[in-house]
N, C-alpha and C. Protein backbone atom coordinates (compact mmCIF):
# COMPACT_ATOMS: atom_id res chain seq x y z
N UNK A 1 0.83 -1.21 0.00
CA UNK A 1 0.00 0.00 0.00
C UNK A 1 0.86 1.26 0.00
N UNK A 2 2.10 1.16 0.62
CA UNK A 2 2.79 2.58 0.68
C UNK A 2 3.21 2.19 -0.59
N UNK A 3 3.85 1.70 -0.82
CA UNK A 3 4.06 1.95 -2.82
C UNK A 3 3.14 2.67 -3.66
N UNK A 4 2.17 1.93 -3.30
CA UNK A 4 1.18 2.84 -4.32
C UNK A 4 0.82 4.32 -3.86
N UNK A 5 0.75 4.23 -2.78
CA UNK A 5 0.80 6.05 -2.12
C UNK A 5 1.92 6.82 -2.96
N UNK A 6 3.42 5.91 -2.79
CA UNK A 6 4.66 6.80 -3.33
C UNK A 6 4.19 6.92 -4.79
N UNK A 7 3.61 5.47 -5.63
CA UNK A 7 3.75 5.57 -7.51
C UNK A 7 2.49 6.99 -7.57
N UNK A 8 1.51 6.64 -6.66
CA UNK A 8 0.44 7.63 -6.60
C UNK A 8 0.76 9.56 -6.74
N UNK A 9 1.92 9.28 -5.53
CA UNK A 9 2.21 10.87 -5.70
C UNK A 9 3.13 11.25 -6.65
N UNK A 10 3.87 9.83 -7.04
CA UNK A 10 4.58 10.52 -8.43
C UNK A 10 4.16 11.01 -9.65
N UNK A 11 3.05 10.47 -9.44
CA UNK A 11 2.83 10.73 -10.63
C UNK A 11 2.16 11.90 -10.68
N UNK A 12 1.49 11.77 -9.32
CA UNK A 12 0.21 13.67 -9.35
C UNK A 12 1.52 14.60 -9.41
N UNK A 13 2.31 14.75 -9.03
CA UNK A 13 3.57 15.58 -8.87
C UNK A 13 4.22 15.59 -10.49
N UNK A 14 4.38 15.07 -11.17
CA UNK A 14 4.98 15.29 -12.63
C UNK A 14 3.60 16.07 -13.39
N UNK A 15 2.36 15.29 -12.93
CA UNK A 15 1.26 15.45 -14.07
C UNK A 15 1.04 17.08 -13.51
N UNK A 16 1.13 17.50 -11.99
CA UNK A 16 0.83 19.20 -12.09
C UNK A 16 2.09 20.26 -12.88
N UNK A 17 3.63 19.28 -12.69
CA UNK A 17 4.65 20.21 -13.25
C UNK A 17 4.21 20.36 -14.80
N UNK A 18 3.75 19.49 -14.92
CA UNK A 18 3.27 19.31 -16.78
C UNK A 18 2.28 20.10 -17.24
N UNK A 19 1.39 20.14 -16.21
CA UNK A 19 0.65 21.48 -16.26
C UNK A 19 0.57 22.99 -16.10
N UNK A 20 1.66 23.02 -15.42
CA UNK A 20 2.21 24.45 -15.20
C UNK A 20 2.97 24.57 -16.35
N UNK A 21 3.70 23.76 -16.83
CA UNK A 21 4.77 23.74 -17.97
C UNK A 21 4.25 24.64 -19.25
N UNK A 22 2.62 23.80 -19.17
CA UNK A 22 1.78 23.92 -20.42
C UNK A 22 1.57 25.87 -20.11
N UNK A 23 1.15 26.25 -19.40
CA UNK A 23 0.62 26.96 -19.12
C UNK A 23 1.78 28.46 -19.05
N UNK A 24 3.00 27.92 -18.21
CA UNK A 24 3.72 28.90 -18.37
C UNK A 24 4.45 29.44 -19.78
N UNK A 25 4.24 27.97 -20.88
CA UNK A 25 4.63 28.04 -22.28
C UNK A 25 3.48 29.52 -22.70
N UNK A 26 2.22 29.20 -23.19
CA UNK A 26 1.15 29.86 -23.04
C UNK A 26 1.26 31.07 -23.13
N UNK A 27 1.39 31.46 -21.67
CA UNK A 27 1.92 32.93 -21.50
C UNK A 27 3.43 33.31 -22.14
N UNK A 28 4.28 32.81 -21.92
CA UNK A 28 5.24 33.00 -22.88
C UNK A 28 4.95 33.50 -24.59
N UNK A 29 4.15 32.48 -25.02
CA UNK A 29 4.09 32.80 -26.57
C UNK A 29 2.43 33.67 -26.90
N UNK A 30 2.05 33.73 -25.52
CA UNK A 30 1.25 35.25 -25.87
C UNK A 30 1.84 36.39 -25.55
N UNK A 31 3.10 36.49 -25.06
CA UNK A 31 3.67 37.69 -24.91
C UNK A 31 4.62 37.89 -26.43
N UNK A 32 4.89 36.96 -26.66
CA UNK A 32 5.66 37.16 -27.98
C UNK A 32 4.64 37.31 -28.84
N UNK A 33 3.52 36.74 -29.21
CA UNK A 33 2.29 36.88 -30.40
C UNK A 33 1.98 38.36 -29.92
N UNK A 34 1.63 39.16 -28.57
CA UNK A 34 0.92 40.59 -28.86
C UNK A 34 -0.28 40.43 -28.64
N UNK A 35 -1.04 39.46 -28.46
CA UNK A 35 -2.17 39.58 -28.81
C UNK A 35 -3.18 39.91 -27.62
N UNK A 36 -2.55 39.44 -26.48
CA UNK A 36 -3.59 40.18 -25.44
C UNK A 36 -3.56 41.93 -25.18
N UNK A 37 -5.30 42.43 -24.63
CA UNK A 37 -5.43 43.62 -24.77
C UNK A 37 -5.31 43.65 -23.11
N UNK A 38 -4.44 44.92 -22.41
CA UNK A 38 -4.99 44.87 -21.36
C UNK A 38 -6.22 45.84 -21.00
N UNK A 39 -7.24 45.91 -21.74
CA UNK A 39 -8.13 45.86 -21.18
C UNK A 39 -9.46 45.00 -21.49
N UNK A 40 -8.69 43.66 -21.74
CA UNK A 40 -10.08 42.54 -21.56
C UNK A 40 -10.00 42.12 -20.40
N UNK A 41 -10.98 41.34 -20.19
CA UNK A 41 -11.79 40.33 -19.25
C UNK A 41 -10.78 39.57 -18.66
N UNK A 42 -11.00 38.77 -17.42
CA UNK A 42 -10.18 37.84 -17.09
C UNK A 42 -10.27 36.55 -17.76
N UNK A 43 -11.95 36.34 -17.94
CA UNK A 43 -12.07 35.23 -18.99
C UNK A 43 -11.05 35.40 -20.68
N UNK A 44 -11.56 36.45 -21.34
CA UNK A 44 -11.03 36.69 -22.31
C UNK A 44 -9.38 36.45 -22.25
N UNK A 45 -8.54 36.60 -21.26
CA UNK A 45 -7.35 35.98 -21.35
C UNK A 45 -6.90 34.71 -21.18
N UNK A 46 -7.78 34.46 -19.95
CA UNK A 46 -7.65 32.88 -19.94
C UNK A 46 -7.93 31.87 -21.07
N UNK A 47 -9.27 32.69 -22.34
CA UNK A 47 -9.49 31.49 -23.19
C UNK A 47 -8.07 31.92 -24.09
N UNK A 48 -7.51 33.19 -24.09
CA UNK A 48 -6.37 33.07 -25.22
C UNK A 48 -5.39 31.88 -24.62
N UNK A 49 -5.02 31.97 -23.02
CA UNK A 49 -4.29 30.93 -23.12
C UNK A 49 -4.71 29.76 -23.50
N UNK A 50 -5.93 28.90 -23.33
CA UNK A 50 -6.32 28.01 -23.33
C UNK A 50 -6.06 28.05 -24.67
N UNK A 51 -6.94 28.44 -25.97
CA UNK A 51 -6.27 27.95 -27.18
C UNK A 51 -4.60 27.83 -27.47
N UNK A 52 -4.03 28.73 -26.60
CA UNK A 52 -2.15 28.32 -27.11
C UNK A 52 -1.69 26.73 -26.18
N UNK A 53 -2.72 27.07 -25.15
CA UNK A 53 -2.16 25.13 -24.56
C UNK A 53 -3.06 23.87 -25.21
N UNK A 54 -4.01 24.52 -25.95
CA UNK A 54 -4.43 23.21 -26.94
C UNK A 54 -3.69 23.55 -28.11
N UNK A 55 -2.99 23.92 -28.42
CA UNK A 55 -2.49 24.14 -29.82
C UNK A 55 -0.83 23.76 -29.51
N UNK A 56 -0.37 23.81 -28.26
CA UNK A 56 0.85 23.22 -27.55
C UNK A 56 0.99 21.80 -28.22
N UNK A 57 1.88 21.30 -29.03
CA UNK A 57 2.22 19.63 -29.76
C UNK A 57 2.53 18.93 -28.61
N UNK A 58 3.05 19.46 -27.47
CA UNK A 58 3.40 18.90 -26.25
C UNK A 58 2.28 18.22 -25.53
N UNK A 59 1.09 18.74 -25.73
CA UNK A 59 0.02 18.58 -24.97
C UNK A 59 -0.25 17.29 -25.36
N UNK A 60 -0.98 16.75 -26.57
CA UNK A 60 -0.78 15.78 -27.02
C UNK A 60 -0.04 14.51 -26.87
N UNK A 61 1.00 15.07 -27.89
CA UNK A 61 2.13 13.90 -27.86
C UNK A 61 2.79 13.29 -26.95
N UNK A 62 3.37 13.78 -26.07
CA UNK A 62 3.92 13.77 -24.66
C UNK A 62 3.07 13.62 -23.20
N UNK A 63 2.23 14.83 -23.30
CA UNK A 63 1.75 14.97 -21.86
C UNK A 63 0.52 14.42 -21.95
N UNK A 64 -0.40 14.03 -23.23
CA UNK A 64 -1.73 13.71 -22.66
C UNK A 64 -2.10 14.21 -22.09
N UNK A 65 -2.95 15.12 -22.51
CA UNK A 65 -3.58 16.00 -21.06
C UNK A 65 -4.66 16.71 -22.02
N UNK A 66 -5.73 16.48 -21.44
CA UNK A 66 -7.26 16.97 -21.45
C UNK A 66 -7.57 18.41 -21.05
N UNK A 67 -7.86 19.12 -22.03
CA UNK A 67 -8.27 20.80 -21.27
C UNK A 67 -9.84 21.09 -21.16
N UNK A 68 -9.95 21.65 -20.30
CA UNK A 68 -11.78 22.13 -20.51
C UNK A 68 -11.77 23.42 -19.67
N UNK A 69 -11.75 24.50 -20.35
CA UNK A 69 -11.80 25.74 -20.27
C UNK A 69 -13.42 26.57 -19.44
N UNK A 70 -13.58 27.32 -18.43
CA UNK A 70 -14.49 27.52 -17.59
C UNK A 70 -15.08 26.25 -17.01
N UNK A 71 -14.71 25.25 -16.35
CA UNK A 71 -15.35 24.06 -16.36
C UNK A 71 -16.15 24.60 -14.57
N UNK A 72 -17.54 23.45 -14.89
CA UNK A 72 -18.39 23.29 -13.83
C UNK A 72 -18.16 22.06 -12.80
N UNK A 73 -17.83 22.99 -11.73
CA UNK A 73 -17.51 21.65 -10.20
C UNK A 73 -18.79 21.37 -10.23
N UNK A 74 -18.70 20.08 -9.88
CA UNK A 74 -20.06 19.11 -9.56
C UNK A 74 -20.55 19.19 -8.15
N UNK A 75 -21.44 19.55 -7.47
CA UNK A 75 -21.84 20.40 -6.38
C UNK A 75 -24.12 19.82 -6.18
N UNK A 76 -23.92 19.53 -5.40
CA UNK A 76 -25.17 18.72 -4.54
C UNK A 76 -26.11 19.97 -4.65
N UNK A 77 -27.07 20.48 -5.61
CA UNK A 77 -27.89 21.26 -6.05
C UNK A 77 -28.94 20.73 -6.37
N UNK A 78 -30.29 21.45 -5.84
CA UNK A 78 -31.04 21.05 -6.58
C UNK A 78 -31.25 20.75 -7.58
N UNK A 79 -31.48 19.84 -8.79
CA UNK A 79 -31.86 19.90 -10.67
C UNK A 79 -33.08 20.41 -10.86
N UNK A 80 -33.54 21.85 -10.59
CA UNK A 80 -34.19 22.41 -11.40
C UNK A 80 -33.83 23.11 -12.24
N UNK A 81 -34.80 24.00 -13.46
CA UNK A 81 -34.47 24.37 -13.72
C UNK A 81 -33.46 25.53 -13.92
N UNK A 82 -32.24 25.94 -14.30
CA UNK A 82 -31.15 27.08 -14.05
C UNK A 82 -30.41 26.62 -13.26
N UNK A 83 -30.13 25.07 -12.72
CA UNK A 83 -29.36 24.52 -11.89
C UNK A 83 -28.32 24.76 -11.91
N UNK A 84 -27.46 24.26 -13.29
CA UNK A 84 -26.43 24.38 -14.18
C UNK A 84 -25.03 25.70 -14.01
N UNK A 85 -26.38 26.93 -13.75
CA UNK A 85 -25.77 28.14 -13.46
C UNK A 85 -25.66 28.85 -11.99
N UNK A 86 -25.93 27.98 -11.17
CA UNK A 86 -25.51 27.65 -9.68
C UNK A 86 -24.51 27.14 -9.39
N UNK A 87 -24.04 26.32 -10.16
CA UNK A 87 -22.40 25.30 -9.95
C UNK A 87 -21.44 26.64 -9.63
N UNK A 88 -20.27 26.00 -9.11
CA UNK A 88 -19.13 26.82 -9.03
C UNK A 88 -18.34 26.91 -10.16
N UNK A 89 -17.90 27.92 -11.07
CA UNK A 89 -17.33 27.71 -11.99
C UNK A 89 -15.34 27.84 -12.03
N UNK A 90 -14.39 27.19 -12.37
CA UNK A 90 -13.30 27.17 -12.31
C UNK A 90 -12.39 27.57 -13.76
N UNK A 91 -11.75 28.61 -14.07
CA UNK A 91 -11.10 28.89 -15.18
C UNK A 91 -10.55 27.56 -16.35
N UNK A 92 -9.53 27.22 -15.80
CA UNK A 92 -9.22 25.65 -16.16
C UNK A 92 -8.95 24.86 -15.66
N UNK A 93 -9.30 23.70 -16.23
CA UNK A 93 -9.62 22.40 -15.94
C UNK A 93 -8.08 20.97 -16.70
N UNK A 94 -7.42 20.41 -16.20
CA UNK A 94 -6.59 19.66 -16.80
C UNK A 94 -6.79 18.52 -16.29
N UNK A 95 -6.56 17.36 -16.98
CA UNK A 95 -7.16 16.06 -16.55
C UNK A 95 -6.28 15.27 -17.51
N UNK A 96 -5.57 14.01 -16.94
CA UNK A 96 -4.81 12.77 -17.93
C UNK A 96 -5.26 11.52 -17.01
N UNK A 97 -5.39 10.79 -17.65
CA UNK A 97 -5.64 9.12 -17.16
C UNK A 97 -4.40 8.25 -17.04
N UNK A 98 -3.85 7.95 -15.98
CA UNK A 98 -2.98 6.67 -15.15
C UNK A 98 -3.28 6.23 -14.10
N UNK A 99 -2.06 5.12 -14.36
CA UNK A 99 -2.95 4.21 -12.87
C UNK A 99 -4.17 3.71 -13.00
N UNK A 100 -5.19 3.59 -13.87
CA UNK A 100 -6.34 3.51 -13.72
C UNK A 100 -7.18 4.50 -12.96
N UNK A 101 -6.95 5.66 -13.02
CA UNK A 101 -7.81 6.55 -12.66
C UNK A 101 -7.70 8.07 -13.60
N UNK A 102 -7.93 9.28 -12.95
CA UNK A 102 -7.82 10.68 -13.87
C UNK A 102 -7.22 11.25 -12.81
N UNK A 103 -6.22 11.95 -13.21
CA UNK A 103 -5.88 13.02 -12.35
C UNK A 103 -6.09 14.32 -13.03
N UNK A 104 -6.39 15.36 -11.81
CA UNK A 104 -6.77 16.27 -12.43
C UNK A 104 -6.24 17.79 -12.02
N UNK A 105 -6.37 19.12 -12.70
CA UNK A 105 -5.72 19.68 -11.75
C UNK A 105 -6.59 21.14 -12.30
N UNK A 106 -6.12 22.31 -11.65
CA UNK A 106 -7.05 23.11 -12.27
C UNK A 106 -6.83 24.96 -11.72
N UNK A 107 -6.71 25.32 -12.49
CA UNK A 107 -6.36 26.82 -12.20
C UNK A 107 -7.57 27.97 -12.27
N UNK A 108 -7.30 28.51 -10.99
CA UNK A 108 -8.49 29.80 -11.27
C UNK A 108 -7.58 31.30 -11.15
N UNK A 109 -8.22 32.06 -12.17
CA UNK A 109 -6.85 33.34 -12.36
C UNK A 109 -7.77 34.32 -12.07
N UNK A 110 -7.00 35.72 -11.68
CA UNK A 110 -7.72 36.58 -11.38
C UNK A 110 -7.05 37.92 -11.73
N UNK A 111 -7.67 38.82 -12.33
CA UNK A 111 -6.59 40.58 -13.32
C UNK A 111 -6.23 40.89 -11.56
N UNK A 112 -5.13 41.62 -11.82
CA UNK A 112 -4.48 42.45 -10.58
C UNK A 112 -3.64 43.55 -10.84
N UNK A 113 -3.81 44.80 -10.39
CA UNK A 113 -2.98 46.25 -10.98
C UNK A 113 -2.89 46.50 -9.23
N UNK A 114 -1.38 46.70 -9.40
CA UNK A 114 -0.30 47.02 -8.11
C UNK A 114 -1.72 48.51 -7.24
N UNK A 115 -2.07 49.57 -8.22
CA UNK A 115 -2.95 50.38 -7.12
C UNK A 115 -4.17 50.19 -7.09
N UNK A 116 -4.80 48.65 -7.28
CA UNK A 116 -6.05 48.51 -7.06
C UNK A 116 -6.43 47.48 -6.36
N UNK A 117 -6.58 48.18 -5.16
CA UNK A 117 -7.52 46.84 -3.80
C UNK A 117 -8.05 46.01 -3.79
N UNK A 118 -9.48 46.77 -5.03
CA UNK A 118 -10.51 45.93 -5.23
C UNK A 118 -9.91 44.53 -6.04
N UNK A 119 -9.12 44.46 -6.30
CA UNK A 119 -8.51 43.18 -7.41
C UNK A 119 -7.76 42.42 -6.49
N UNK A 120 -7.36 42.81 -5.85
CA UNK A 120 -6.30 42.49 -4.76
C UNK A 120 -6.88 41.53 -3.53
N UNK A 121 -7.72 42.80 -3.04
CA UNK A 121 -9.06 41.78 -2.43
C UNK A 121 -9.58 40.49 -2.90
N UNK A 122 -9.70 40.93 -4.20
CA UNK A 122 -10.79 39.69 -5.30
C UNK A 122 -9.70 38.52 -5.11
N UNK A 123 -8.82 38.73 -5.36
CA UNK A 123 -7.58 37.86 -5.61
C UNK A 123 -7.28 36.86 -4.46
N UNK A 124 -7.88 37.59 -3.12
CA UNK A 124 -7.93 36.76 -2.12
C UNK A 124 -9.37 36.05 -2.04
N UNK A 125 -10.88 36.95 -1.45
CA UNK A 125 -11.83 36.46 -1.04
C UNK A 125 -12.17 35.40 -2.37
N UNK A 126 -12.11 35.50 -3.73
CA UNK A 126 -12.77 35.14 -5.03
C UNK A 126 -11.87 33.72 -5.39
N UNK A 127 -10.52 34.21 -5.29
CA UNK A 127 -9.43 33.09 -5.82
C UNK A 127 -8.40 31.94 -4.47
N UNK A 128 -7.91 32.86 -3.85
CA UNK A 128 -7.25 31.65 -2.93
C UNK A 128 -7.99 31.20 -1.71
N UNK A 129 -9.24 31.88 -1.44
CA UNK A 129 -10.28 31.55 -0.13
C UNK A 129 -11.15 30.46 -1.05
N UNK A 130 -11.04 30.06 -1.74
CA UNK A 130 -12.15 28.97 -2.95
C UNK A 130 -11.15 27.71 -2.81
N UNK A 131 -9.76 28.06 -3.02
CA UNK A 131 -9.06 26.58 -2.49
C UNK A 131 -8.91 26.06 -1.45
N UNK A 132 -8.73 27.33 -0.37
CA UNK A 132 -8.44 27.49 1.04
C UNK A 132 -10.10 26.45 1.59
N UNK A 133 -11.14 26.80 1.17
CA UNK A 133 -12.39 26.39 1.97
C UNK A 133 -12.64 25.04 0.97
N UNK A 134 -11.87 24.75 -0.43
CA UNK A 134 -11.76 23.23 -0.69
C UNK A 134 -12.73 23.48 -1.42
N UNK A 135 -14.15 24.82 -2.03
CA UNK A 135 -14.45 24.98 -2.76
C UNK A 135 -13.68 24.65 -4.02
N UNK A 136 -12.81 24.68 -4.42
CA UNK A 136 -12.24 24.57 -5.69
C UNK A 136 -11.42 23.06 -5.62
N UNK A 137 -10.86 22.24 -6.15
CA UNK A 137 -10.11 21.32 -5.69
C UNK A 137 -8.83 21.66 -6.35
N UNK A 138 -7.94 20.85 -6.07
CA UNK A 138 -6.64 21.23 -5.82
C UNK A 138 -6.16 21.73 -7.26
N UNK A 139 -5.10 22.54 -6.93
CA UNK A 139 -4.49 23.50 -8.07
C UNK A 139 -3.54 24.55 -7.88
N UNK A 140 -3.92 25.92 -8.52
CA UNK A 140 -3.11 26.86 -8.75
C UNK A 140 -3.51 27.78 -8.81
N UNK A 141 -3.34 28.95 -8.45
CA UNK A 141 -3.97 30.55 -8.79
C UNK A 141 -2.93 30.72 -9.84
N UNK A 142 -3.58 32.02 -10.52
CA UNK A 142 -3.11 32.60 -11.90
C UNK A 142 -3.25 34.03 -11.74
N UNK A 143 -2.13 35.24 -11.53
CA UNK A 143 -2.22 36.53 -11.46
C UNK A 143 -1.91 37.14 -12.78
N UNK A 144 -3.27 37.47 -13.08
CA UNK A 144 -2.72 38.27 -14.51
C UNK A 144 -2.58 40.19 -13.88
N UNK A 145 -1.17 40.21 -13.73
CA UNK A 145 -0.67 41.75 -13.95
C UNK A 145 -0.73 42.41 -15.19
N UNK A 146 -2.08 43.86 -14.70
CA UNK A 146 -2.00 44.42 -15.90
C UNK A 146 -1.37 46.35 -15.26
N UNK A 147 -1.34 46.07 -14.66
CA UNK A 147 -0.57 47.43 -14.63
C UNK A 147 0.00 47.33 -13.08
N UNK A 148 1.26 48.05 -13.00
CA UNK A 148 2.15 48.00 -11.83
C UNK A 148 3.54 47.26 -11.40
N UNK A 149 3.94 46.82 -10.36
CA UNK A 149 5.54 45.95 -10.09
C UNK A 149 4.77 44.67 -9.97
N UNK A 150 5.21 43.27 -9.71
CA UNK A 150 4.20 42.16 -9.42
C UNK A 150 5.10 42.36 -8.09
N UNK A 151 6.42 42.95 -7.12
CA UNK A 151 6.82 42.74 -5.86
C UNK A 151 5.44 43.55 -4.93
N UNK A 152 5.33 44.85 -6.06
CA UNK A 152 4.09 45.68 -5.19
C UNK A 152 2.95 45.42 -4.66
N UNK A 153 2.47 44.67 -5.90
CA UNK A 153 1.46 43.80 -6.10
C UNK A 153 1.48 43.03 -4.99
N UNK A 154 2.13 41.85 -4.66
CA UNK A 154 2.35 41.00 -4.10
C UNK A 154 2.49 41.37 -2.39
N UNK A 155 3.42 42.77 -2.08
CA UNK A 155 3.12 42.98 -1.09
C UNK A 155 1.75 43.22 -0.64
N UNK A 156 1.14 43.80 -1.79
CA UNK A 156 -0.24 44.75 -1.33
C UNK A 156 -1.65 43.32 -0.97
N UNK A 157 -0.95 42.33 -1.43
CA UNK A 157 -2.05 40.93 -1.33
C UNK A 157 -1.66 40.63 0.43
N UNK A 158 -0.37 40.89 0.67
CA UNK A 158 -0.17 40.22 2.16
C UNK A 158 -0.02 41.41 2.73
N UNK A 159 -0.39 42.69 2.34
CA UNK A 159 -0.65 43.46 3.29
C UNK A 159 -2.23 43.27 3.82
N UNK A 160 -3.09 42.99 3.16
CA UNK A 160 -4.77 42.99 3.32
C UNK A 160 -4.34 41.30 4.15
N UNK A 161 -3.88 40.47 3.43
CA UNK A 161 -3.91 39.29 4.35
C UNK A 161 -3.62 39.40 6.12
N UNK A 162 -2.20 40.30 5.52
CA UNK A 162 -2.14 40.87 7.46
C UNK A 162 -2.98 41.28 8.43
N UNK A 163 -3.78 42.25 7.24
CA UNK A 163 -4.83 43.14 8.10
C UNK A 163 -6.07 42.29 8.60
N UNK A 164 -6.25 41.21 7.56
CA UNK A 164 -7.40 39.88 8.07
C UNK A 164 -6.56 39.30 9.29
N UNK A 165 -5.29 39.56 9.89
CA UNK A 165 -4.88 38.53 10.40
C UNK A 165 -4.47 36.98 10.31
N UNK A 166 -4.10 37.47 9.17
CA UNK A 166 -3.71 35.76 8.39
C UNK A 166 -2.22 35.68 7.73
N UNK A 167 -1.32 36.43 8.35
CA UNK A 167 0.25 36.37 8.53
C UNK A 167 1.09 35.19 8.13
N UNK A 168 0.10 34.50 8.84
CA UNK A 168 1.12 32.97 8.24
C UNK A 168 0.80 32.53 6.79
N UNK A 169 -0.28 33.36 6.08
CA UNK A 169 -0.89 32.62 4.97
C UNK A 169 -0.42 33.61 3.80
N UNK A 170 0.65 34.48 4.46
CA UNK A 170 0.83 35.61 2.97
C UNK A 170 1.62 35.03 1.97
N UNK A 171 2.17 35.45 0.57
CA UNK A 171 2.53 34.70 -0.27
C UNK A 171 4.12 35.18 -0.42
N UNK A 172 5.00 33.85 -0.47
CA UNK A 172 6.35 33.94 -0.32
C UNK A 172 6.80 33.90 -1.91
N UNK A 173 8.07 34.60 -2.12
CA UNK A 173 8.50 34.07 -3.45
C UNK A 173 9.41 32.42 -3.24
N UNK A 174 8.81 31.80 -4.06
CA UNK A 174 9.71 30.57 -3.88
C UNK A 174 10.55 30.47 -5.63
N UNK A 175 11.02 29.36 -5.54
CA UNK A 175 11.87 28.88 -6.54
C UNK A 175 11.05 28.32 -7.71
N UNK A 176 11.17 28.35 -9.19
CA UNK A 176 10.26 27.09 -9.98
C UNK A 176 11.34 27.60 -11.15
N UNK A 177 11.61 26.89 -12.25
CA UNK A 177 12.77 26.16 -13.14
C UNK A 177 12.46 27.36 -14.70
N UNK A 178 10.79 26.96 -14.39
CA UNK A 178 10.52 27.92 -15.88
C UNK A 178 9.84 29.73 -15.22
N UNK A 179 9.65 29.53 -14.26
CA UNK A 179 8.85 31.12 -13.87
C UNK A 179 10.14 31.98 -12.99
N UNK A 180 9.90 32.84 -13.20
CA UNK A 180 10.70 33.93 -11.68
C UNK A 180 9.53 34.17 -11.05
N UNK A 181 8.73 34.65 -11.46
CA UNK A 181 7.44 35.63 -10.46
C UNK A 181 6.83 34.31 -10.08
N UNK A 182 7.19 33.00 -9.48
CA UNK A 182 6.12 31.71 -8.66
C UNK A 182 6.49 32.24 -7.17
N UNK A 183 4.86 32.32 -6.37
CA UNK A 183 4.94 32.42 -5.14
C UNK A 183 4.27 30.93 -4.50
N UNK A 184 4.74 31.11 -3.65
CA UNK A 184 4.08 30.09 -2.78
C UNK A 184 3.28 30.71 -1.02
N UNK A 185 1.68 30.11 -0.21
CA UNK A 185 1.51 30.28 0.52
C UNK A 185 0.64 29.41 0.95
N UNK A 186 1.17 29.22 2.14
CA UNK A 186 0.91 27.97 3.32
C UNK A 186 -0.42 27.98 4.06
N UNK A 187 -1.29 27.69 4.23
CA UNK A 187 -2.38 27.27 4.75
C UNK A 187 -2.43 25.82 5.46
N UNK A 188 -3.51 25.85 6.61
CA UNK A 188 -3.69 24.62 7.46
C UNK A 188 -4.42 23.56 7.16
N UNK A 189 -5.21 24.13 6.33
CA UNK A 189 -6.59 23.71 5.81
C UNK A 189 -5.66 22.51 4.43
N UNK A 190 -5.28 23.36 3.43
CA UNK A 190 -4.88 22.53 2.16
C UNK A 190 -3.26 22.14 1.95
N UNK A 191 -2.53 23.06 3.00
CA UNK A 191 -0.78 23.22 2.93
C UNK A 191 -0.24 24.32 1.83
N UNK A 192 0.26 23.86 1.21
CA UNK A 192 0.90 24.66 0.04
C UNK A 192 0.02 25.24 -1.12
N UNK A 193 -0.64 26.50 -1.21
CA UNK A 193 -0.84 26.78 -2.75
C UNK A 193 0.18 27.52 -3.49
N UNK A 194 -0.18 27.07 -4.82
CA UNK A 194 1.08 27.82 -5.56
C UNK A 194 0.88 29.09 -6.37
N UNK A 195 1.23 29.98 -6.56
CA UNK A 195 0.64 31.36 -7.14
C UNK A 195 1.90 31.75 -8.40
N UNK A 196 1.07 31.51 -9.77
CA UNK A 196 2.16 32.25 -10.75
C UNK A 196 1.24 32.93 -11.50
N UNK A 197 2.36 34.49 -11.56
CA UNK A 197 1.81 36.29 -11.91
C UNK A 197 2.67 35.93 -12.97
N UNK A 198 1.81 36.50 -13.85
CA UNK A 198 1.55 36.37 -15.31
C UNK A 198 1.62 38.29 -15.73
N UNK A 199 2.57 38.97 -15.92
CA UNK A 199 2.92 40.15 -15.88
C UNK A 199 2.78 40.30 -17.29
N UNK A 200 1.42 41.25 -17.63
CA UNK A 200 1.55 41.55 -19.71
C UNK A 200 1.31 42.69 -19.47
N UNK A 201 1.63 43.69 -18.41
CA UNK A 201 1.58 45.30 -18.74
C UNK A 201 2.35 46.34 -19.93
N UNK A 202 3.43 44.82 -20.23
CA UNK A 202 3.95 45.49 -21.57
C UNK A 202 4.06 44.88 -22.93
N UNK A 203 2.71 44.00 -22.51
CA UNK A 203 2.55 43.57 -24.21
C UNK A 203 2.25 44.45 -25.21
N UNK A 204 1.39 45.39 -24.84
CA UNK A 204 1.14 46.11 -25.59
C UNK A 204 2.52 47.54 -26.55
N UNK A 205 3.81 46.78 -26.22
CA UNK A 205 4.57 47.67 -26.52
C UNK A 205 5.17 47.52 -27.64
């Protein structure tokens, strides 16, 4: 049984780096294409990435991996009618089959500009309090920076965290192979979430 715990976590552990991989590619070659505006939607960026990680040859060939873009958590609702639009909804969705089962993984992103609260806020109550309360299942936040520093930024998320009194839960810069801007922050509830800021304030240049 501990074997399969260890083959178990090896594999959830490659299949999320594979997903970040996909994703940090993504943003990469939408900063080189130009094509995001900063002033769309948060959806509207997320589906640009989503078409560059289905259009990724990697995805396929190599990683196997399933995308489903705004996907609906399955959630104990009544089935009446307009049910559908009661679910919780999650940005993306990644899913590959081993072992005989699916693993899955899944990112919810949220716009953030270094002098605006209200985003900042959102970024907490909307995006990392949805993993934190297990509303969301396990994954990744996604900071799309559209105007400002992402250090500013980043302070200004664990300054409001401070002010909730939640010190131990502010977001650290840690280490990752393909990102500089990956944070990491610790919670009791889930342990580790991982946070990568996605900085296009100067795509437009």
């Amino acid at each position: 049984m501990a074997l399969n715990t260890i083959v178990y976590e090896k594999f959830k552990n490659a299949f999320e780096q594979k997903c970040c991989q996909l994703i940090i590619e993504a943003y990469q070659a939408s900063l080189t294409e130009k094509v995001i505006q900063l002033d769309w939607n948060e959806n509207d960026i997320s589906y640009e990435l989503f078409e560059k990680m289905e259009a990724n040859s990697k995805r396929v060939s190599k990683f196997k991996i399933h995308l489903s873009p705004e996907f609906r958590i399955p959630k104990n609702v009544s089935k009446t009618k307009g049910f559908s639009d009661k679910l919780p909804r999650i940005d993306l969705k990644m899913a590959h089959f081993a072992l005989k089962q699916e693993f899955k993984y899944f990112f919810e992103a949220k716009r953030l500009k270094e002098k605006s609260s209200d985003l900042k806020r959102a970024y907490i109550n909307e995006g990392m309090d949805r993993y934190i309360s297990e509303k969301y299942p396990i994954g990744c936040m996604l900071g799309y920076l559209l105007e400002g520093k992402t250090d500013e930024t980043i302070k200004g998320i664990n300054s409001l965290l401070e002010k909730d009194k939640r010190n131990s839960e502010i977001l650290n810069l840690a280490s990752h192979k393909l990102m500089k801007s990956y944070y990491e922050s610790n919670h009791s509830e889930i342990g580790i979430l991982k946070h990568l800021i996605f900085d296009f304030k100067n795509i437009s240049n």
